[in-house]
PDB file of N, CA and C in Angstrom:
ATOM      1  N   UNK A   1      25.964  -0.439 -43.369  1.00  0.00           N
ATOM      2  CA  UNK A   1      24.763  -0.823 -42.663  1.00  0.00           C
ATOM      3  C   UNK A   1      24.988  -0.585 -41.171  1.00  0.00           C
ATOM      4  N   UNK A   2      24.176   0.040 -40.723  1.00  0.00           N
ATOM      5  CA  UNK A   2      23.972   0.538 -39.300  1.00  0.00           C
ATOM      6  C   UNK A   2      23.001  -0.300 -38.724  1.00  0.00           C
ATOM      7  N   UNK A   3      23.238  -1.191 -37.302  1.00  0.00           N
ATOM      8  CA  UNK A   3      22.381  -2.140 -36.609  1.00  0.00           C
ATOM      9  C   UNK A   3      22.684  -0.964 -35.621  1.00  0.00           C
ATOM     10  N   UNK A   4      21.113  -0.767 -34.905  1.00  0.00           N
ATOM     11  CA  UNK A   4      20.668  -0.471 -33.514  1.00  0.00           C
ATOM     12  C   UNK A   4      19.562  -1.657 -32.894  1.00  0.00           C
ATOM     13  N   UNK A   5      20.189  -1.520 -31.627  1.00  0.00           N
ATOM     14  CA  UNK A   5      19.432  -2.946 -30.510  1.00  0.00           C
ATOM     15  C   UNK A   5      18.903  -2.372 -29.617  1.00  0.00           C
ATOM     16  N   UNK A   6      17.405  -2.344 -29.200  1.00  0.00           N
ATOM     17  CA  UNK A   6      17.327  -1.594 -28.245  1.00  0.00           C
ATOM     18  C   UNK A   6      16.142  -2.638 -27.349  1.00  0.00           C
ATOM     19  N   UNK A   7      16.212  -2.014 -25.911  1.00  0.00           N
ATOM     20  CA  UNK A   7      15.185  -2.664 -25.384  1.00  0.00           C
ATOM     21  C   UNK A   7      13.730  -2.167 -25.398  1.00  0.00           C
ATOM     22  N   UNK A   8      13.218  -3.106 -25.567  1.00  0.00           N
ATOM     23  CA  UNK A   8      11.703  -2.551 -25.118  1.00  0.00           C
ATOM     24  C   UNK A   8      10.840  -2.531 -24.107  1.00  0.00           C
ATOM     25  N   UNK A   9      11.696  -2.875 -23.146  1.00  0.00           N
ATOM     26  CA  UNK A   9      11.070  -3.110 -21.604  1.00  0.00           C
ATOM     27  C   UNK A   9      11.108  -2.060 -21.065  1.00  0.00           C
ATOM     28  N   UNK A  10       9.587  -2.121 -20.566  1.00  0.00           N
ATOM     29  CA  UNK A  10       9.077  -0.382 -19.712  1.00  0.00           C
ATOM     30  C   UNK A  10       9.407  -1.322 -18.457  1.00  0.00           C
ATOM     31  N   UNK A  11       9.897  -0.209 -17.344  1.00  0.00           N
ATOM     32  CA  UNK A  11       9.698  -0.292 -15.837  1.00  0.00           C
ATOM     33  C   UNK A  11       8.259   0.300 -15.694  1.00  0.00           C
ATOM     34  N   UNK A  12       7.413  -0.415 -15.190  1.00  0.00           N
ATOM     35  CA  UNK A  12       6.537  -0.095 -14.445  1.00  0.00           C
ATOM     36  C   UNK A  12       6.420   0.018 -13.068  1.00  0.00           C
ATOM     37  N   UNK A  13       5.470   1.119 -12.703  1.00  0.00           N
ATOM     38  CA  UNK A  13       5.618   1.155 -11.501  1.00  0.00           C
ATOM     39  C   UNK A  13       4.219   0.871 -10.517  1.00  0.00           C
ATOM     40  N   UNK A  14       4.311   0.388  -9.197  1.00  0.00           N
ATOM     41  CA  UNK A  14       2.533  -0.298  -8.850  1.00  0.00           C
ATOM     42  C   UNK A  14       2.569   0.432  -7.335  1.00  0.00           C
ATOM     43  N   UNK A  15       2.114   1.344  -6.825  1.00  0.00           N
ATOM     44  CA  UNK A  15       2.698   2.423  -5.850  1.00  0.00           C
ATOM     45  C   UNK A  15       1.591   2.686  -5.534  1.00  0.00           C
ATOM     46  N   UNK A  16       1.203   2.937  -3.725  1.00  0.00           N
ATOM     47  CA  UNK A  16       0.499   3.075  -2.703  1.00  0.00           C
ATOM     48  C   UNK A  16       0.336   4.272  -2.325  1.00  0.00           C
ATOM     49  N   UNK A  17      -0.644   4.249  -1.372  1.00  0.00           N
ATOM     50  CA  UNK A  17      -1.120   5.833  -0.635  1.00  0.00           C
ATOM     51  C   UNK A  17      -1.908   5.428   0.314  1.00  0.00           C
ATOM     52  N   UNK A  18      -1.687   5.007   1.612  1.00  0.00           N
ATOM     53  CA  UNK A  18      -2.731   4.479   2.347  1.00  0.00           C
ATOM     54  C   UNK A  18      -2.989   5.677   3.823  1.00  0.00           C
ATOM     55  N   UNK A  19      -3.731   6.453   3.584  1.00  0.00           N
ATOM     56  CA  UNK A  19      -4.269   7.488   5.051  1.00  0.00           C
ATOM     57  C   UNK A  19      -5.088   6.952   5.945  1.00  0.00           C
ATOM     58  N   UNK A  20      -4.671   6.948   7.149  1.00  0.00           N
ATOM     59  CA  UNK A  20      -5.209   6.328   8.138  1.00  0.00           C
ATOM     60  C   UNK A  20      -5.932   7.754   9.006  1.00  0.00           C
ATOM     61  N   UNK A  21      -7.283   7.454   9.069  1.00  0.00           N
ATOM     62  CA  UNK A  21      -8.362   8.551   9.915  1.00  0.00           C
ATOM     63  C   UNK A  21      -8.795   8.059  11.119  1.00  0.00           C
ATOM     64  N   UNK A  22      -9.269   8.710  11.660  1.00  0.00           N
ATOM     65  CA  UNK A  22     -10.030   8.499  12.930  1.00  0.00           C
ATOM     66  C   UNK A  22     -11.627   8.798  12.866  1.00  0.00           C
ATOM     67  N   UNK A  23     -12.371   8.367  13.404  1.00  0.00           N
ATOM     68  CA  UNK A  23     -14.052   8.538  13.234  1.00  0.00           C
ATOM     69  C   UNK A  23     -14.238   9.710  12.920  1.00  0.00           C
ATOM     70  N   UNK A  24     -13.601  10.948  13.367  1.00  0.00           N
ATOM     71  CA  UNK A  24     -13.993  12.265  13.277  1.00  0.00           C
ATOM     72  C   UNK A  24     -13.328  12.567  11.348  1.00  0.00           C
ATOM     73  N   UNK A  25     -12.494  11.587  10.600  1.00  0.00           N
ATOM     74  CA  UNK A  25     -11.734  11.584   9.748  1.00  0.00           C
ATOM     75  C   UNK A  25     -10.630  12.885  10.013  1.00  0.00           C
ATOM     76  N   UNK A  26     -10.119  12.840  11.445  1.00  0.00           N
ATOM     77  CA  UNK A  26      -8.659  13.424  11.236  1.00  0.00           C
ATOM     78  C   UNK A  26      -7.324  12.608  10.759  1.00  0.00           C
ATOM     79  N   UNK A  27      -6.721  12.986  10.304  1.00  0.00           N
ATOM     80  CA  UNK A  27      -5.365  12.098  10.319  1.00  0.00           C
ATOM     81  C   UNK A  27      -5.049  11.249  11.911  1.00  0.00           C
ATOM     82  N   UNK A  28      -4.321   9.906  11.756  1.00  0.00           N
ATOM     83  CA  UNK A  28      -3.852   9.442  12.474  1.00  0.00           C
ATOM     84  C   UNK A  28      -2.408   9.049  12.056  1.00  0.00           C
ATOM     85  N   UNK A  29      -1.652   9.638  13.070  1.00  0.00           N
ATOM     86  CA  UNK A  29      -0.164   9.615  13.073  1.00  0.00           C
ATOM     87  C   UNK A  29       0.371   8.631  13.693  1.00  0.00           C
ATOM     88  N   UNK A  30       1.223   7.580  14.022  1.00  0.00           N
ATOM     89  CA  UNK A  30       1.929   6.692  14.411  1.00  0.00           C
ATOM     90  C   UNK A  30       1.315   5.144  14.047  1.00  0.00           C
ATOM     91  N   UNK A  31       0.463   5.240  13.582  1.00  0.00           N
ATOM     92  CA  UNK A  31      -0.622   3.467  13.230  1.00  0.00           C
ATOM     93  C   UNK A  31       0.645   3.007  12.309  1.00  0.00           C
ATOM     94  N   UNK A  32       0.425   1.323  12.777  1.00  0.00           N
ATOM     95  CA  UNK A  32       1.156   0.649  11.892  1.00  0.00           C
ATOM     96  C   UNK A  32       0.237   0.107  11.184  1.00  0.00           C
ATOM     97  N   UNK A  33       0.680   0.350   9.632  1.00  0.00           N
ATOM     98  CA  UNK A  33       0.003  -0.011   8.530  1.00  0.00           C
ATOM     99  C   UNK A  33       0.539  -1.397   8.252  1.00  0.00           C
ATOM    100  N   UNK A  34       0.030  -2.949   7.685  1.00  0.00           N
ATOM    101  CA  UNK A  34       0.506  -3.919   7.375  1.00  0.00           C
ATOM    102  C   UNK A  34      -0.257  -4.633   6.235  1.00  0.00           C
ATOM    103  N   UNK A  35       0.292  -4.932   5.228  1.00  0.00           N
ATOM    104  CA  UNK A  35      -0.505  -5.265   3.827  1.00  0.00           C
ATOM    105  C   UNK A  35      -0.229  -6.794   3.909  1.00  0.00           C
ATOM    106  N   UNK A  36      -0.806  -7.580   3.355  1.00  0.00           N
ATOM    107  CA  UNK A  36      -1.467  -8.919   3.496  1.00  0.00           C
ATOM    108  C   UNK A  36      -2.040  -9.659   2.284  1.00  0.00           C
ATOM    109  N   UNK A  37      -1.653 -11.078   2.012  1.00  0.00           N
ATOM    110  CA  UNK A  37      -2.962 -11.654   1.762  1.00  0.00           C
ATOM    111  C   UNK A  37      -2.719 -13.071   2.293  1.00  0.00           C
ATOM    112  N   UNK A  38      -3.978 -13.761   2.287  1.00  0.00           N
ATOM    113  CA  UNK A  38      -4.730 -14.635   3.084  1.00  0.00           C
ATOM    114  C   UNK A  38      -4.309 -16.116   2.204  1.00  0.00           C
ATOM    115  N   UNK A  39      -3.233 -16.468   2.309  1.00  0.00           N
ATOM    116  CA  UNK A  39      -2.825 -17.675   1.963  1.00  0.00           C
ATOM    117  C   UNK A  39      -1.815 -18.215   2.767  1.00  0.00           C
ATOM    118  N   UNK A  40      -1.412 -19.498   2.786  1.00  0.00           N
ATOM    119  CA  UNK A  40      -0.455 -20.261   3.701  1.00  0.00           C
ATOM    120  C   UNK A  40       0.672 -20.191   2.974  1.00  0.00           C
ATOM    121  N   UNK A  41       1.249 -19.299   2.782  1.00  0.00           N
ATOM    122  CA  UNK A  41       2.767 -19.498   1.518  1.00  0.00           C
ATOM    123  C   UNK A  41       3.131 -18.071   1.643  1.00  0.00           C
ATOM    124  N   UNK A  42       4.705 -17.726   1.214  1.00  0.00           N
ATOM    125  CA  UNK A  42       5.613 -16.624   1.511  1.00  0.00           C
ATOM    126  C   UNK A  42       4.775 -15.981  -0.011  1.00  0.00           C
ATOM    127  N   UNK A  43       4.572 -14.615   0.439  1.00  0.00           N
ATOM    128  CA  UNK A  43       4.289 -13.851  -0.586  1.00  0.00           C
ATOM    129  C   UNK A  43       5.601 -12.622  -0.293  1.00  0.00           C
ATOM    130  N   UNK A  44       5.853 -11.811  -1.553  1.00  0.00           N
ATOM    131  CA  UNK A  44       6.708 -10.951  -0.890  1.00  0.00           C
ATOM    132  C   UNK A  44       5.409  -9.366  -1.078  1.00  0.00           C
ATOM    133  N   UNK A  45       4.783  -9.258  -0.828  1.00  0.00           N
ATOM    134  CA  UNK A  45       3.117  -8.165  -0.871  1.00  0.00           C
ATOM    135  C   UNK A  45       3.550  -8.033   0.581  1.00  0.00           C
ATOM    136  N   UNK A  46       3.874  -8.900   1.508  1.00  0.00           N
ATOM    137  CA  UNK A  46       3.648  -8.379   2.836  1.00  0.00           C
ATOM    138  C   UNK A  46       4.741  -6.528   3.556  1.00  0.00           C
ATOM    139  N   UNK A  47       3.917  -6.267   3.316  1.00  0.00           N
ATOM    140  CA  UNK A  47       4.926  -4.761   3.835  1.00  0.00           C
ATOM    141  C   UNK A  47       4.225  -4.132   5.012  1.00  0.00           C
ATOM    142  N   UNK A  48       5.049  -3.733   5.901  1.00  0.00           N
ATOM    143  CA  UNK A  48       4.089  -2.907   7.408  1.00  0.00           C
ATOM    144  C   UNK A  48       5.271  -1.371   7.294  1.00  0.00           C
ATOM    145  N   UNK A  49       4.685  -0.529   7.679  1.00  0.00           N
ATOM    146  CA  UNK A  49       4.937   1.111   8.062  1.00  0.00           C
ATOM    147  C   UNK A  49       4.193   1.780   8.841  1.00  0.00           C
ATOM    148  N   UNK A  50       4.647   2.573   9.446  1.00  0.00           N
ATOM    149  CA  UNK A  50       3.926   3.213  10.255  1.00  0.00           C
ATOM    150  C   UNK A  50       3.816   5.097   9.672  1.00  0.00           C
ATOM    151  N   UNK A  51       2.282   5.336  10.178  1.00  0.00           N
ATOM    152  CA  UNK A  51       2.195   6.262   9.286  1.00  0.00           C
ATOM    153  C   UNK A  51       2.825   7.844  10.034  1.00  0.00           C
ATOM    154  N   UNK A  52       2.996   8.968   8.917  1.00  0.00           N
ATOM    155  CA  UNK A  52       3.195  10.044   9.470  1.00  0.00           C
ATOM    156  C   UNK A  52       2.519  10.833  10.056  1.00  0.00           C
ATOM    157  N   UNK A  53       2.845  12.228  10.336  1.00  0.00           N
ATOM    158  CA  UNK A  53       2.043  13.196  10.852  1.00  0.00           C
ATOM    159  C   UNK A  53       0.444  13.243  10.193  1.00  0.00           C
ATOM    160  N   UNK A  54       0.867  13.645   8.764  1.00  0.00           N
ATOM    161  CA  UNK A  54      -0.487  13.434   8.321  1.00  0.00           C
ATOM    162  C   UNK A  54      -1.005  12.205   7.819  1.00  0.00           C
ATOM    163  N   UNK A  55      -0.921  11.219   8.919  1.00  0.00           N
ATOM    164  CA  UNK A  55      -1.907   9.823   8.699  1.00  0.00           C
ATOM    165  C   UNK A  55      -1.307   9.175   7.571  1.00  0.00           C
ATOM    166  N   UNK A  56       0.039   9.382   6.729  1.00  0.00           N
ATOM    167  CA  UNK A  56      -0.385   8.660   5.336  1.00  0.00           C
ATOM    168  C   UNK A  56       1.129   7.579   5.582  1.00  0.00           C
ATOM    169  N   UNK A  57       1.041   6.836   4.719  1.00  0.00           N
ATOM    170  CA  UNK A  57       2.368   5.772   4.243  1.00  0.00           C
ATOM    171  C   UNK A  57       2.445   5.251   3.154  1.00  0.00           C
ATOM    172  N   UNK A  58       3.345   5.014   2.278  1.00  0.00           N
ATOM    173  CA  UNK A  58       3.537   4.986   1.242  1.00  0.00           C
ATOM    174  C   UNK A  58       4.330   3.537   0.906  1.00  0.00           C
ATOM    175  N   UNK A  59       3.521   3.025  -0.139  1.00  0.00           N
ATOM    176  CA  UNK A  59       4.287   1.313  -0.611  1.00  0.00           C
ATOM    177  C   UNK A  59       3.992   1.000  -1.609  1.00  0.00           C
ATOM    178  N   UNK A  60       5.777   0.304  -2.060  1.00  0.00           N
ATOM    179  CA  UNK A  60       6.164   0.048  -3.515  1.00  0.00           C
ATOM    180  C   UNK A  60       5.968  -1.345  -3.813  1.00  0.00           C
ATOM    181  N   UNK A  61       5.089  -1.885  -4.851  1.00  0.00           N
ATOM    182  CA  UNK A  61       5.211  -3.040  -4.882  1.00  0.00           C
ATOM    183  C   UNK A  61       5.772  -3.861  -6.303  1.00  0.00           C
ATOM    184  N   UNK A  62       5.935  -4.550  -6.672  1.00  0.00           N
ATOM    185  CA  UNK A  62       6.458  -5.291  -7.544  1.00  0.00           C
ATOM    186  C   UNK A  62       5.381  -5.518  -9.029  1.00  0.00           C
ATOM    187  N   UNK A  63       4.370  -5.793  -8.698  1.00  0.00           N
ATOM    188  CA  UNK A  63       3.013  -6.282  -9.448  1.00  0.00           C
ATOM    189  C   UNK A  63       2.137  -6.015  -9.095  1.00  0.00           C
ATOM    190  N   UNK A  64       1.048  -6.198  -9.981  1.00  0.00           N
ATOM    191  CA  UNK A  64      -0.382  -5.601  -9.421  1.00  0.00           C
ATOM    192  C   UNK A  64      -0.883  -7.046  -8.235  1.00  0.00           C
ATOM    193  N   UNK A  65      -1.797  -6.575  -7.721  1.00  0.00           N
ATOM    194  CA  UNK A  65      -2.056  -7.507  -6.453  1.00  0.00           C
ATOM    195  C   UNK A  65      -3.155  -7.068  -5.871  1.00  0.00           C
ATOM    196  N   UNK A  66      -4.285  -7.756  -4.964  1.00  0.00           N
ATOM    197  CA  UNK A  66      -5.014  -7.622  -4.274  1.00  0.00           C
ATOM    198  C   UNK A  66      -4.779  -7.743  -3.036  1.00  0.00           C
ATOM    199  N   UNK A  67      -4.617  -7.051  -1.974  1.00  0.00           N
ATOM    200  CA  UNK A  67      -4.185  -7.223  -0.284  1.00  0.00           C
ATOM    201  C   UNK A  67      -5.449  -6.301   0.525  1.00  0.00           C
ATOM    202  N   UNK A  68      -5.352  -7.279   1.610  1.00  0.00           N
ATOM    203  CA  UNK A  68      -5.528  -7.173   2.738  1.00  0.00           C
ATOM    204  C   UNK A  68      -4.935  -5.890   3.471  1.00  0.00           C
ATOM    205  N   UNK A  69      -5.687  -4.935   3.507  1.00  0.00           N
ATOM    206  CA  UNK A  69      -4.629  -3.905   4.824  1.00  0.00           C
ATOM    207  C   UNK A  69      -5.143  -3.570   5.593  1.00  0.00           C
ATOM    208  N   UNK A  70      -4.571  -3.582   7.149  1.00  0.00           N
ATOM    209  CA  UNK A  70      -5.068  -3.350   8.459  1.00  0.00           C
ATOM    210  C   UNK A  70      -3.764  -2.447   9.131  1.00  0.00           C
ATOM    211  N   UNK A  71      -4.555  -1.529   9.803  1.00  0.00           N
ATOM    212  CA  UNK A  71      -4.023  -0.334  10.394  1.00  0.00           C
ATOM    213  C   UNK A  71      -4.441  -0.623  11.611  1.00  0.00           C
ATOM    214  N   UNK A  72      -3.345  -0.310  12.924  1.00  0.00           N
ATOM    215  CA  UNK A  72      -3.572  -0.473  14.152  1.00  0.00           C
ATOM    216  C   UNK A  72      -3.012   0.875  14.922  1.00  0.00           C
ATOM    217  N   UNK A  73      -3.619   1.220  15.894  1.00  0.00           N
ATOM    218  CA  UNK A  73      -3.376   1.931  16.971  1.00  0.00           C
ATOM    219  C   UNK A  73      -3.442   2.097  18.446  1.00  0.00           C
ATOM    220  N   UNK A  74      -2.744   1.585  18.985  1.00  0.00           N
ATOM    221  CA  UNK A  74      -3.615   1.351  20.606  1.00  0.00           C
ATOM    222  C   UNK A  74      -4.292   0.516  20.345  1.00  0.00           C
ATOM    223  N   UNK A  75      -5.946   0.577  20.814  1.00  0.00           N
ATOM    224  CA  UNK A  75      -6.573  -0.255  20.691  1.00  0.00           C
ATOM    225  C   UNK A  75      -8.071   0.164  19.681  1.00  0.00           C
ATOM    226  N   UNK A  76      -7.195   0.917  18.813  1.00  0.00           N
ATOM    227  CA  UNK A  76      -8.295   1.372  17.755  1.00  0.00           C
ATOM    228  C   UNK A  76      -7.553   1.153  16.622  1.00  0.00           C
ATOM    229  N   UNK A  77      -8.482   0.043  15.864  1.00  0.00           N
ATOM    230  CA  UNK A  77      -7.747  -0.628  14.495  1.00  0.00           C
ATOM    231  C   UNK A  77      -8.732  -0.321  13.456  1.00  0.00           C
ATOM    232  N   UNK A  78      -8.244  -0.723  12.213  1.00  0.00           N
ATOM    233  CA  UNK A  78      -9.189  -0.846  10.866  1.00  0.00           C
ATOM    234  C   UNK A  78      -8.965  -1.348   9.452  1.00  0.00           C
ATOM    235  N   UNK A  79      -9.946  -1.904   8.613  1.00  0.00           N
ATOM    236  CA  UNK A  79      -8.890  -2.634   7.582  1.00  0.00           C
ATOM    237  C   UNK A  79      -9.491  -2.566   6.546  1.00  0.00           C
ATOM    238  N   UNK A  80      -9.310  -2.627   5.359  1.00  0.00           N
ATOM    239  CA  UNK A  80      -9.309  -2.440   4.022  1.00  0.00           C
ATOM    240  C   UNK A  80      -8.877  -3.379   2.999  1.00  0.00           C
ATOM    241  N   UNK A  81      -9.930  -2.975   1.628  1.00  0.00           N
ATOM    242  CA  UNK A  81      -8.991  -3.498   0.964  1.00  0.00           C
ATOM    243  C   UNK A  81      -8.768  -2.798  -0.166  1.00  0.00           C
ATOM    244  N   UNK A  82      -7.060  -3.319  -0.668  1.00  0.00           N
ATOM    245  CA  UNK A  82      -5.913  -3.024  -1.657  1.00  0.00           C
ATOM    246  C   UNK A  82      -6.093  -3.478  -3.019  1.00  0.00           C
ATOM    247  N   UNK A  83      -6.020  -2.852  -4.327  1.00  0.00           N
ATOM    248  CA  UNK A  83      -6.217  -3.424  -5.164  1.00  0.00           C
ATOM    249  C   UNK A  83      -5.170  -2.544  -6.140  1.00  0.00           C
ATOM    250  N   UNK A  84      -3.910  -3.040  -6.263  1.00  0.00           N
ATOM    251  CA  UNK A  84      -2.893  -2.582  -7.234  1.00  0.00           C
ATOM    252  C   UNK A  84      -3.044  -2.763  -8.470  1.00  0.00           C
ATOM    253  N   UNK A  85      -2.561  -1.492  -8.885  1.00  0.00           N
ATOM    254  CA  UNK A  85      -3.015  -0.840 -10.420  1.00  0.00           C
ATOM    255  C   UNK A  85      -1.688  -1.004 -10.849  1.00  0.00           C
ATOM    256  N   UNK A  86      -0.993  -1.108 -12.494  1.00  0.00           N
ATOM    257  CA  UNK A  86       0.115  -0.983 -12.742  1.00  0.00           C
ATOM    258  C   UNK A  86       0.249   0.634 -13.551  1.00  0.00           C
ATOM    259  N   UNK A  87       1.168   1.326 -13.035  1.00  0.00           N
ATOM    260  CA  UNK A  87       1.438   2.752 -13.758  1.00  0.00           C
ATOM    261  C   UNK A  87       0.465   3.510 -12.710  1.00  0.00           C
ATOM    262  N   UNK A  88       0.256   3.220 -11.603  1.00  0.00           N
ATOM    263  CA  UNK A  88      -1.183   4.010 -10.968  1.00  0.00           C
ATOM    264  C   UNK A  88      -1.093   4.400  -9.288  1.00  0.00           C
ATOM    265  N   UNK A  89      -0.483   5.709  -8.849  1.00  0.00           N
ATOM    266  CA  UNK A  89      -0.645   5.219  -7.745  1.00  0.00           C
ATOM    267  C   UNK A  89      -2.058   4.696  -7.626  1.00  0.00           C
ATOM    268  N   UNK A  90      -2.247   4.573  -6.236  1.00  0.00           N
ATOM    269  CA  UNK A  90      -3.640   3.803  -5.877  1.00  0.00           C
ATOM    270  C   UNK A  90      -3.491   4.210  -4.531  1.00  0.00           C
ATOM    271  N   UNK A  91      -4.634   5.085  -4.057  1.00  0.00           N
ATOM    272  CA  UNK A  91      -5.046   5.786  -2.602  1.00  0.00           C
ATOM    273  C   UNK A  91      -6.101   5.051  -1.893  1.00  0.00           C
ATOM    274  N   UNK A  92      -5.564   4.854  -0.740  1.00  0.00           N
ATOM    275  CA  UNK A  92      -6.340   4.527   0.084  1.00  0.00           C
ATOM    276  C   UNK A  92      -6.771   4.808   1.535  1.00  0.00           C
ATOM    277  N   UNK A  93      -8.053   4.801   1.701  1.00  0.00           N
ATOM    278  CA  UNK A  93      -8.085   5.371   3.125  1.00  0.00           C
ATOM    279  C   UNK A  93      -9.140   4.697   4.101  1.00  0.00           C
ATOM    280  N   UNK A  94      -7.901   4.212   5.812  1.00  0.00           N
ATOM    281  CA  UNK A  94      -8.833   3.420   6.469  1.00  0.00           C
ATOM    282  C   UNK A  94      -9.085   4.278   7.530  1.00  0.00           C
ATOM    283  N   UNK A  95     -10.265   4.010   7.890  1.00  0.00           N
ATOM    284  CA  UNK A  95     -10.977   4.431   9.289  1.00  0.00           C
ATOM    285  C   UNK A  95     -10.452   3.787  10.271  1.00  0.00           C
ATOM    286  N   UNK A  96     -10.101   3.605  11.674  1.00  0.00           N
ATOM    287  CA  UNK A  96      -9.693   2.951  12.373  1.00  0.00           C
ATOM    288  C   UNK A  96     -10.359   3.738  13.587  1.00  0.00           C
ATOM    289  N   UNK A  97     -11.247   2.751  14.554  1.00  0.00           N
ATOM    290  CA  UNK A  97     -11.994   2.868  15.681  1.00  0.00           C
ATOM    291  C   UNK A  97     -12.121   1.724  16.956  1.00  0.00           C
TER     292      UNK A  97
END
């Protein structure tokens, strides 16, 4: 008799895409991106990056989740909202003026 044990636990994965534009919708390069939500207690959802050449930044999260995201630049900001998918990236794109 042959016993095999195996697991059945998938890694899932819950993964971001957030492009930051400008009114004209060009890319915006250097904005710090910061994800959020609106409660009085340590969440670990909170993640900030700043984006690349072509406007974008990229974030890994743990679970699906609803956040808050606000992109800043100088003094031209903008904010959105996040709604994590599991197995999905999930794209997003803020205007900031």
């Amino acid at each position: 008799m042959v016993l095999f044990i195996s697991s059945c636990e998938v890694e899932h994965t819950y993964d971001t895409e957030i492009k930051v534009v400008d009114a004209q919708l060009s890319p915006v390069s250097g904005a710090t991106v910061t994800t959020f939500v609106s409660v009085d207690a340590p969440h670990i959802v909170y993640r900030t990056g700043i984006t690349s050449s072509e406007g974008i930044v990229n974030f890994s999260f743990v679970n699906e989740a609803v956040l808050k995201v606000e992109a800043v630049k100088e003094e031209a900001s903008g904010q959105g909202l996040l709604v994590i998918e599991e197995d999905k990236k999930v794209l997003l794109t803020i205007e900031i003026y």
